[in-house]
C-alpha atoms as a PDB file:
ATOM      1  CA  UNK A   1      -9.564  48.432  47.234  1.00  0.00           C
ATOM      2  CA  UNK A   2      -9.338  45.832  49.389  1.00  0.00           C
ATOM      3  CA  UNK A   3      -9.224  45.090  53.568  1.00  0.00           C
ATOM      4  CA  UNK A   4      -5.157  45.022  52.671  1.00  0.00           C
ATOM      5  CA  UNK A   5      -4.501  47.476  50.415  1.00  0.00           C
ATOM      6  CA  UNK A   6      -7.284  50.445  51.710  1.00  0.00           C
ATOM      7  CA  UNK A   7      -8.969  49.370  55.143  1.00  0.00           C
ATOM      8  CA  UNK A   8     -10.430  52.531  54.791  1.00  0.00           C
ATOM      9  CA  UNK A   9     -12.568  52.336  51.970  1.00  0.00           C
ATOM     10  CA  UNK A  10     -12.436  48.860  51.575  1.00  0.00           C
ATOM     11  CA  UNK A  11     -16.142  47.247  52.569  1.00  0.00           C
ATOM     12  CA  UNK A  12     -17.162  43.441  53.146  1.00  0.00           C
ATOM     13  CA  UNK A  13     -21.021  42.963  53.404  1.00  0.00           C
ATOM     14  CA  UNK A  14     -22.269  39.249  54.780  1.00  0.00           C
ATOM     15  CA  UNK A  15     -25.297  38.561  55.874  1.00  0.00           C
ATOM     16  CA  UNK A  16     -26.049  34.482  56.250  1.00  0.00           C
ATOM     17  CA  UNK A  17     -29.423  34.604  57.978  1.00  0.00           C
ATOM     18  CA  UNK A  18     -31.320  37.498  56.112  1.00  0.00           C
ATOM     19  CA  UNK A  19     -32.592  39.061  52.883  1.00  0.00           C
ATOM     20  CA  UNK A  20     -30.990  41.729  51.849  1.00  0.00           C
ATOM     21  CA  UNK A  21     -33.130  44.750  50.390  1.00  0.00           C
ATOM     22  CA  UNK A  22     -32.075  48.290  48.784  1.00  0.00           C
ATOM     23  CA  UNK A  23     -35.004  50.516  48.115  1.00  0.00           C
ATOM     24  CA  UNK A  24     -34.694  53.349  46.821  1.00  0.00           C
ATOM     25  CA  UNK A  25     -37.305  56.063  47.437  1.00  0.00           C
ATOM     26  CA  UNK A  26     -39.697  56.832  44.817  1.00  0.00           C
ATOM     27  CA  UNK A  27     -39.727  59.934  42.853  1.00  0.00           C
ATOM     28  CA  UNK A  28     -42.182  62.423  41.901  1.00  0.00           C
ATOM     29  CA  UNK A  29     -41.126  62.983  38.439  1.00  0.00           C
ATOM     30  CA  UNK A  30     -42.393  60.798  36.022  1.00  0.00           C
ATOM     31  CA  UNK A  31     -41.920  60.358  32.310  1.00  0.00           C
ATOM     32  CA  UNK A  32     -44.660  60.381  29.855  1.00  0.00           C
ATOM     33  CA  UNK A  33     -45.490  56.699  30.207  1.00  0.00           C
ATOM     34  CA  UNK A  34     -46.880  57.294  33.673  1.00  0.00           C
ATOM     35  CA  UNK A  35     -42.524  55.386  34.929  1.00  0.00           C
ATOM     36  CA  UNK A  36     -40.361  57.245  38.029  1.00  0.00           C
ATOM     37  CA  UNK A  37     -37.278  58.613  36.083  1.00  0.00           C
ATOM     38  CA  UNK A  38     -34.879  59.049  39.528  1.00  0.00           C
ATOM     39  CA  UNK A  39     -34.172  55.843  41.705  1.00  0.00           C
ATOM     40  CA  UNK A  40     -31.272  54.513  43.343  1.00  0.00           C
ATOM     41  CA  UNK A  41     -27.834  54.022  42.000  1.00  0.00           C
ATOM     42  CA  UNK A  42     -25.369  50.990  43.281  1.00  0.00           C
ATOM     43  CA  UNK A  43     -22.036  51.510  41.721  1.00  0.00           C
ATOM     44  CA  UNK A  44     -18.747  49.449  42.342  1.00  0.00           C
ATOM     45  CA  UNK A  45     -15.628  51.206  40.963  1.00  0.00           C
ATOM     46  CA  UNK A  46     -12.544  49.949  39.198  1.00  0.00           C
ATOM     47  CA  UNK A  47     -11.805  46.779  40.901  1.00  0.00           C
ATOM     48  CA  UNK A  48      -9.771  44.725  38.036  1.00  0.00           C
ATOM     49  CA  UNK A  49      -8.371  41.296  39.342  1.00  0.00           C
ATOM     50  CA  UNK A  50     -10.938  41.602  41.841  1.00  0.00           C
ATOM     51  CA  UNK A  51     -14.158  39.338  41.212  1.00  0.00           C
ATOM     52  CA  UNK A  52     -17.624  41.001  42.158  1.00  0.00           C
ATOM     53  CA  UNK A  53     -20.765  39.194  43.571  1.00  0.00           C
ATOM     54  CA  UNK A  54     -24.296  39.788  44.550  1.00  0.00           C
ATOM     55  CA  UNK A  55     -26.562  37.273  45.642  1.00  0.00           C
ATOM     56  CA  UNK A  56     -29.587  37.506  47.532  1.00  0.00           C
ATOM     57  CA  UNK A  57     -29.976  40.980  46.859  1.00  0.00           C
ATOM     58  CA  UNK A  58     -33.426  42.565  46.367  1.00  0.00           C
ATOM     59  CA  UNK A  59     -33.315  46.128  44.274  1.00  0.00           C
ATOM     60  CA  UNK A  60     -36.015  48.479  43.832  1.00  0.00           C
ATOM     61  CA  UNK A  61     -36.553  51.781  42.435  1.00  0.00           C
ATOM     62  CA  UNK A  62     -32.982  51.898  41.038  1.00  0.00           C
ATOM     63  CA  UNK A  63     -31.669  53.396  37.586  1.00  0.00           C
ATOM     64  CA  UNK A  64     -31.603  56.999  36.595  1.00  0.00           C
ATOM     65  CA  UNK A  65     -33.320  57.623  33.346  1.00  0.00           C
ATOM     66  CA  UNK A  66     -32.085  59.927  30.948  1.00  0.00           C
ATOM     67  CA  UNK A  67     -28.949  59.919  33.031  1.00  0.00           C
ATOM     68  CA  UNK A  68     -25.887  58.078  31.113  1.00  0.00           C
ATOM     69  CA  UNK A  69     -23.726  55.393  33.437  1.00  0.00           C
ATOM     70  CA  UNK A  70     -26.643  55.600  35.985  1.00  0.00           C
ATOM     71  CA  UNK A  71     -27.751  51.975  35.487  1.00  0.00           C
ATOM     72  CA  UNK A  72     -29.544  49.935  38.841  1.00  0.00           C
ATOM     73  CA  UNK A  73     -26.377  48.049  38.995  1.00  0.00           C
ATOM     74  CA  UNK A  74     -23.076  49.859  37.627  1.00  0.00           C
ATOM     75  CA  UNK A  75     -19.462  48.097  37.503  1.00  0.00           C
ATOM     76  CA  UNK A  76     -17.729  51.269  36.717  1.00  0.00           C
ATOM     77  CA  UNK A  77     -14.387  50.217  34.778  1.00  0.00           C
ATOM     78  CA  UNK A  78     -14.107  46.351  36.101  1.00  0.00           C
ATOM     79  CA  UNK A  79     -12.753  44.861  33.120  1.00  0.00           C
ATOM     80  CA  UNK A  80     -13.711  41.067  32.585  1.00  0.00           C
ATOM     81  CA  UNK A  81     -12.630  39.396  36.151  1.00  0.00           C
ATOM     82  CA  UNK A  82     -13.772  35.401  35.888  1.00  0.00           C
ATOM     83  CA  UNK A  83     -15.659  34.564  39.345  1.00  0.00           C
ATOM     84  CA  UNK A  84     -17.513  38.271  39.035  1.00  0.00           C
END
C-alpha cells in the first residue's frame, strides 16, 4: 500500500538527523548452544512494483529460531522490484 492507494496502512519513516535502532527484547529461552531463540520480527508484505529500502538501520535481537518465515528482516511475497 501506498500514501495513495491505502493512507491508512500506508507508512513513510524518515529520519535525516538520527540513527535509527530496533531492539528487540531478549529472551529467556535459549537453545543448547547457550543463543536466544525468540527476537524481533520486521516484516514488509507484498509490495510488487514497489521498491523497498533500509539504510541506517541498526537491528538487534531479531529472528525467530525454529520458526519458518520468521527471519530478522522478512520481504513477505515482494517479487524482484529493481531499486529494493
Amino acid at each position: 500500500a501506498t500514501l495513495q492507494t491505502a493512507p491508512d496502512y500506508a507508512v513513510e519513516v524518515a529520519s535525516l538527523t538520527r540513527s535509527i535502532v530496533l531492539d528487540a527484547d531478549d529472551d529467556d529461552d535459549q537453545n543448547y548452544k547457550g543463543g536466544y531463540v525468540m527476537g524481533g520480527h520486521l516484516i514488509i508484505y507484498g509490495t510488487p512494483e514497489i521498491a523497498q529500502t533500509l539504510e541506517g538501520v541498526e537491528i538487534n535481537n531479531f529472528g525467530q529460531q525454529g520458526n519458518l518465515g520468521r527471519y530478522p528482516i522478512h520481504f513477505h511475497i515482494c517479487q524482484d522490484v529493481a531499486g529494493s
